[in-house]
C-alpha atoms as a PDB file:
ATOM      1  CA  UNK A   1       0.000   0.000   0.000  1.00  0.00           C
ATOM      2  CA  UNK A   2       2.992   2.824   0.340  1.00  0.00           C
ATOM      3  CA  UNK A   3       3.880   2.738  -3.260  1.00  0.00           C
ATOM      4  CA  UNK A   4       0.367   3.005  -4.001  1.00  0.00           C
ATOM      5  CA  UNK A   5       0.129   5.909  -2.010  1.00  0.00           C
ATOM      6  CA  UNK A   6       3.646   7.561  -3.223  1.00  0.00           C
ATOM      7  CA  UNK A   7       1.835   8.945  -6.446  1.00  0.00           C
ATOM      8  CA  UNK A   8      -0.152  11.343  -4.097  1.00  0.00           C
ATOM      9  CA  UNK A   9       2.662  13.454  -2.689  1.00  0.00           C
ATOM     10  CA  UNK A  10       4.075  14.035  -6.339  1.00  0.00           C
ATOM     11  CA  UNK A  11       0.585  14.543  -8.013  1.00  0.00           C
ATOM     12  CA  UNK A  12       0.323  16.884 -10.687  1.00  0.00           C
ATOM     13  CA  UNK A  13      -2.184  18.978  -8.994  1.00  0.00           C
ATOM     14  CA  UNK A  14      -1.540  22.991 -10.706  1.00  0.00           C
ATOM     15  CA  UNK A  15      -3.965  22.013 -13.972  1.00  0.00           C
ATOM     16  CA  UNK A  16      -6.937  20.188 -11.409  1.00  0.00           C
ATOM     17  CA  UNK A  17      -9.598  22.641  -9.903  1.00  0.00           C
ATOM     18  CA  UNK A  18     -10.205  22.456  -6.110  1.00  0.00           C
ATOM     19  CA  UNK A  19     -13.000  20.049  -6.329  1.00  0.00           C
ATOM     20  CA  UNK A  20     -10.876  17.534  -8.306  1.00  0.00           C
ATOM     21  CA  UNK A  21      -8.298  17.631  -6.170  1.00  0.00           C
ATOM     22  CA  UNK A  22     -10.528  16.839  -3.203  1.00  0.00           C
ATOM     23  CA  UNK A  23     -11.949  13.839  -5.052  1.00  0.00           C
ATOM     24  CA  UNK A  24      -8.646  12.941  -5.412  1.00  0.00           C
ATOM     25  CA  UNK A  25      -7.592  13.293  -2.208  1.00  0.00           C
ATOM     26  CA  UNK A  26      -4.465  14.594  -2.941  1.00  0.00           C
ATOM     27  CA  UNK A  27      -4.364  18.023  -0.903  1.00  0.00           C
ATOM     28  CA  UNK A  28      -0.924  16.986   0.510  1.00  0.00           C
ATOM     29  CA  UNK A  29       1.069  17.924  -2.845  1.00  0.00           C
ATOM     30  CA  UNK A  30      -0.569  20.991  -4.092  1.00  0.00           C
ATOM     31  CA  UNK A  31       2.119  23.540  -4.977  1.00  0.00           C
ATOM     32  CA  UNK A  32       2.468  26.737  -7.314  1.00  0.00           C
ATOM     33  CA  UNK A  33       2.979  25.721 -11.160  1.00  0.00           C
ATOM     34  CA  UNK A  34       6.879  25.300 -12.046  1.00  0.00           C
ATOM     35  CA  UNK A  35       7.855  23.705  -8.993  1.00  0.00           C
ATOM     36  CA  UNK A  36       7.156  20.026 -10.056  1.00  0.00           C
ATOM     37  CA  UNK A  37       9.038  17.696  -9.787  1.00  0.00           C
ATOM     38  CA  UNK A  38      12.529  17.355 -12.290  1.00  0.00           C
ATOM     39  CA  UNK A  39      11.145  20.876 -13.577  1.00  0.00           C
ATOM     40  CA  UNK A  40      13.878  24.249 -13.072  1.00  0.00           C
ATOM     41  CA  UNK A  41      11.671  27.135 -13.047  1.00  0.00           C
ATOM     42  CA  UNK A  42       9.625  27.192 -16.794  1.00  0.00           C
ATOM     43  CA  UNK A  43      12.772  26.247 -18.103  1.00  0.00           C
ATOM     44  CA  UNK A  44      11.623  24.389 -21.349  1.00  0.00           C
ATOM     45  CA  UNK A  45      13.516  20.433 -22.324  1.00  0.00           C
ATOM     46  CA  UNK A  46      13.667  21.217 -25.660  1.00  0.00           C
ATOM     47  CA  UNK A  47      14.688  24.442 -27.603  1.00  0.00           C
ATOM     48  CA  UNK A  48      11.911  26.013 -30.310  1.00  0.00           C
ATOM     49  CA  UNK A  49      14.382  25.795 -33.305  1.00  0.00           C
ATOM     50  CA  UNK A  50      17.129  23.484 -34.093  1.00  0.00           C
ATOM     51  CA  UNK A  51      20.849  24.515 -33.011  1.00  0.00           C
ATOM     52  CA  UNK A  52      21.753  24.062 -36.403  1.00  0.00           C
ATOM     53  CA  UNK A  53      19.138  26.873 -37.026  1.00  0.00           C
ATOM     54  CA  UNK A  54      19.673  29.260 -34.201  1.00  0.00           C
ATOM     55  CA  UNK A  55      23.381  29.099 -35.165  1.00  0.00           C
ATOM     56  CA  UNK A  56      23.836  30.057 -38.269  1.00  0.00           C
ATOM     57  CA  UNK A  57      20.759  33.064 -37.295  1.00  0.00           C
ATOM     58  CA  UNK A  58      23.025  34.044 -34.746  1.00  0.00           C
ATOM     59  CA  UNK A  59      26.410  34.002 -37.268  1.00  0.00           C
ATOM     60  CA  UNK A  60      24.006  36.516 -39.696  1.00  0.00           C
ATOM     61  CA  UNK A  61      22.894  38.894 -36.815  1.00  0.00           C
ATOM     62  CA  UNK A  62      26.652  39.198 -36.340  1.00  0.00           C
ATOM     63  CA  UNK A  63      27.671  39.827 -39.258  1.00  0.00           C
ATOM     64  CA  UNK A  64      25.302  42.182 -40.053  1.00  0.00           C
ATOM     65  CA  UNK A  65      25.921  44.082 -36.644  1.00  0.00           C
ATOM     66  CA  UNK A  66      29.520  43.476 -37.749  1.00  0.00           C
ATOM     67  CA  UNK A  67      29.009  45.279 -41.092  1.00  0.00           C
ATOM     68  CA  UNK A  68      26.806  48.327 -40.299  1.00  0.00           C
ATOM     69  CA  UNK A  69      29.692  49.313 -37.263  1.00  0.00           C
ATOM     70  CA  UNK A  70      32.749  49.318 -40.632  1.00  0.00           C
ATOM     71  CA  UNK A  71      29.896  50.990 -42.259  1.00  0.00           C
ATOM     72  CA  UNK A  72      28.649  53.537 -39.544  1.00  0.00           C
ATOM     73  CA  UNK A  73      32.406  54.364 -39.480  1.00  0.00           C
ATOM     74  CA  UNK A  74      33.973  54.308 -42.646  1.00  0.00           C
ATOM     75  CA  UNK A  75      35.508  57.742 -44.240  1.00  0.00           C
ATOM     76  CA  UNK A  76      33.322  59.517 -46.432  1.00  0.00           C
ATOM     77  CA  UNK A  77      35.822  58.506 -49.408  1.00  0.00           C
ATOM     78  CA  UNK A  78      35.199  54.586 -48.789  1.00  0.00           C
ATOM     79  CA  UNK A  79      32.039  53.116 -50.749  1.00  0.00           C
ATOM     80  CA  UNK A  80      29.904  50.153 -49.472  1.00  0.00           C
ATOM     81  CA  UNK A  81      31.831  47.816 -51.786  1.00  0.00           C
ATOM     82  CA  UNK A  82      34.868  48.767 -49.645  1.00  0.00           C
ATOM     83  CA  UNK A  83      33.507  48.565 -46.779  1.00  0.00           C
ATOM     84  CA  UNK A  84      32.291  44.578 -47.355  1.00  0.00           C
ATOM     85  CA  UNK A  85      35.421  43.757 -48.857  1.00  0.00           C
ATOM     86  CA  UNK A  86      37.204  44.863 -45.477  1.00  0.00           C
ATOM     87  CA  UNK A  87      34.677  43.203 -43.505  1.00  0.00           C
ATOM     88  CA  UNK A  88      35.204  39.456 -45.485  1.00  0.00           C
ATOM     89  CA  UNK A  89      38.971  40.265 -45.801  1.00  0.00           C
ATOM     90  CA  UNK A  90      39.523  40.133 -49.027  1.00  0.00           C
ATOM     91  CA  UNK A  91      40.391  43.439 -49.155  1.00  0.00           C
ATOM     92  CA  UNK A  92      43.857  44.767 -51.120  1.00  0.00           C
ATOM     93  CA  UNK A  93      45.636  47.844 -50.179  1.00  0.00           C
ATOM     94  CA  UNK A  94      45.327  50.317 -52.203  1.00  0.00           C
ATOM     95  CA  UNK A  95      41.216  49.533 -51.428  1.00  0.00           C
ATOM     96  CA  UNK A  96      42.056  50.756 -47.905  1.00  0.00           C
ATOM     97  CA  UNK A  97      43.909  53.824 -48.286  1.00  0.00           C
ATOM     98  CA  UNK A  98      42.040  57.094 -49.012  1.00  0.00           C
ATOM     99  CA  UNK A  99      41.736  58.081 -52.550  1.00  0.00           C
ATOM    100  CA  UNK A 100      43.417  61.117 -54.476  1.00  0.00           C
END
């Protein structure tokens, strides 16, 4: 009879209204939704995308954070053209110096 009785201090009891958990009889384990058992907070298992997905989404934010700082600071001279070669690195020289 104790293991039959074990389920009612670790019932499930935040989603049951106060009349079904009277019928029940499981007023011993009510507590406040997110402190269940194995859960940490609302922390969720799984993630909403894929970490291949959320990766390469965070690699574009970057680089397009990345690009409009060169941008946002480039010399009046420098075009956008210059300014993404510089950011890939493919940049030569004479592409970085100001113009005559």
């Amino acid at each position: 009879m104790g293991g039959d009785e074990e389920w009612r201090k670790m019932a499930d009891t935040h989603k049951m209204s106060e009349e079904q958990i009277k019928a029940a009889g499981v007023e011993g384990s009510k507590r406040p939704p997110g402190h269940g058992p194995g859960e940490v907070l609302h922390q969720r298992k799984s993630l909403p995308f894929s970490f291949a997905t959320m990766t390469v989404a965070g690699l574009l934010i970057t680089a397009a954070v990345g690009y409009m700082v060169l941008y946002a600071k480039k010399k009046p001279e420098a075009s956008a053209k210059d300014v993404a070669k510089v950011a890939v690195g493919v940049a030569q020289p004479e592409e970085t110096h100001p113009r005559k």
